[in-house]
C-alpha atoms as a PDB file:
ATOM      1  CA  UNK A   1     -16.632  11.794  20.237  1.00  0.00           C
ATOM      2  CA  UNK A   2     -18.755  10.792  23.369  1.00  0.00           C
ATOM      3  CA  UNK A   3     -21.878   9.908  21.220  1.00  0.00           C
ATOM      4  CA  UNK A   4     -19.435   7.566  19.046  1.00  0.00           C
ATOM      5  CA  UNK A   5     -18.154   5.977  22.163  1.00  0.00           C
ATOM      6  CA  UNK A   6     -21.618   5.370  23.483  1.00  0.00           C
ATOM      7  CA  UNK A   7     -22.783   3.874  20.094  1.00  0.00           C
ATOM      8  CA  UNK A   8     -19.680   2.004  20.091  1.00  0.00           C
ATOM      9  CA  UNK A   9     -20.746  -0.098  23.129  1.00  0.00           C
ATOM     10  CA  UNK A  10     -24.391  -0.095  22.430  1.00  0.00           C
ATOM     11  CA  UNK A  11     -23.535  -1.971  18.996  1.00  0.00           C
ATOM     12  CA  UNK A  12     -20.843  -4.729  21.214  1.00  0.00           C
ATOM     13  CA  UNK A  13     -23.527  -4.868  23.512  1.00  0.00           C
ATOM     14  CA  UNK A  14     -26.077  -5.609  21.194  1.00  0.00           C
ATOM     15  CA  UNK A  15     -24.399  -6.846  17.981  1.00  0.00           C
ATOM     16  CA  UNK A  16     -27.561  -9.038  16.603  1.00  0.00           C
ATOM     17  CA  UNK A  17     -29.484  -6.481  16.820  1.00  0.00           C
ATOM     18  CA  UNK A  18     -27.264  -2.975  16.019  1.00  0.00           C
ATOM     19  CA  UNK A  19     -25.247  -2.835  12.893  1.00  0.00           C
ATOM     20  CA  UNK A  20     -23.023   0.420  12.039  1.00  0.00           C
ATOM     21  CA  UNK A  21     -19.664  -0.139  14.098  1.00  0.00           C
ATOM     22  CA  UNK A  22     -17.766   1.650  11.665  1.00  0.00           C
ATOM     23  CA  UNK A  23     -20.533   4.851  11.130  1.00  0.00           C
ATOM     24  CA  UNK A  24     -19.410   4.677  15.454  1.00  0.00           C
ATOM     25  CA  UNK A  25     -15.676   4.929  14.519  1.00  0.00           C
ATOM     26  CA  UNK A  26     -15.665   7.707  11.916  1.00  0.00           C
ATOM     27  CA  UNK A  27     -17.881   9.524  14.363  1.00  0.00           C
ATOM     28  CA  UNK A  28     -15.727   9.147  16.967  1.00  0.00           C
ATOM     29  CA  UNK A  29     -12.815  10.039  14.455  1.00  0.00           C
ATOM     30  CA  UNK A  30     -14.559  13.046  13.527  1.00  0.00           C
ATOM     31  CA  UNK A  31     -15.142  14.439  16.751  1.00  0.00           C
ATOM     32  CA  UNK A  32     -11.799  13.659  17.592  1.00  0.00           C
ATOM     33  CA  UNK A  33     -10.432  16.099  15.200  1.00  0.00           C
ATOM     34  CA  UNK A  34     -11.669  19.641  16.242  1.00  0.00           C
ATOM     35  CA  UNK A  35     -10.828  18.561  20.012  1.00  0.00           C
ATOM     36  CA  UNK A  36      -7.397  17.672  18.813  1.00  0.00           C
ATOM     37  CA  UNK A  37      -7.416  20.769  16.522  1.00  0.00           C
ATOM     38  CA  UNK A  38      -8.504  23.395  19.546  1.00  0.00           C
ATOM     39  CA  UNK A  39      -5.179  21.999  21.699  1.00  0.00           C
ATOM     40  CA  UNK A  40      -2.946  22.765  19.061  1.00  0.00           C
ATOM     41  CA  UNK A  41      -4.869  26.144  18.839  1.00  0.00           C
ATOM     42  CA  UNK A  42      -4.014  26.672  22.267  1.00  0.00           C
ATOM     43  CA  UNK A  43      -0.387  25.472  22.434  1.00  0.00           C
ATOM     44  CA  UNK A  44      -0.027  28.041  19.577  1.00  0.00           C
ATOM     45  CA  UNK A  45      -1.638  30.644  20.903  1.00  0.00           C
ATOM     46  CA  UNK A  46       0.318  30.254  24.375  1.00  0.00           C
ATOM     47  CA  UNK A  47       3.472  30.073  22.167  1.00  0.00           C
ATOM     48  CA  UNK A  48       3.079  32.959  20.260  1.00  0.00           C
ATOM     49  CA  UNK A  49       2.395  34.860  23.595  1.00  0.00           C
ATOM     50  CA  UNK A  50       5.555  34.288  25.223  1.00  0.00           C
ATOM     51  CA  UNK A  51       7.376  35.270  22.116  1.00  0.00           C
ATOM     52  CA  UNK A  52       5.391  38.606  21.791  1.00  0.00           C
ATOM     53  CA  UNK A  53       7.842  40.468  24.981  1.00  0.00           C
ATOM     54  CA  UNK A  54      10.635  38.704  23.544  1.00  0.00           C
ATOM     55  CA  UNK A  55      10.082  34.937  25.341  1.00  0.00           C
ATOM     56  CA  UNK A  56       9.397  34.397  29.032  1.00  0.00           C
ATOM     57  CA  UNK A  57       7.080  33.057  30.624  1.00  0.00           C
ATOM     58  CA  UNK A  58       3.599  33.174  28.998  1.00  0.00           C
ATOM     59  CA  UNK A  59       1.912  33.251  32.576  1.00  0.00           C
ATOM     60  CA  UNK A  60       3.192  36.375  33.464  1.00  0.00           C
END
């Protein structure tokens, strides 16, 4: 995600010069998706915890 962001601005910054704005995008797209994919992971997980005593609070 962070590399696609920085290639991103390189290319608008130099745009004579750098081609490949959209390569920028899916990479940023693509990295997007396991950081996206780990949150729901861990809303799940923190879910599934508070329903394993029979609901509650998860932090206890």
């Amino acid at each position: 995600f962070v590399l696609g962001n920085i290639a991103r601005k390189r290319i608008k910054d130099q745009p004579e010069r750098l081609k490949g704005h959209g390569i920028a995008l899916a990479g940023m797209i693509l990295g997007a998706i396991p950081i996206v994919a780990l949150v729901a992971f861990i809303v799940f997980f923190l879910f599934m915890i508070s329903f394993r005593d029979g609901g509650g609070d998860p932090w206890k």
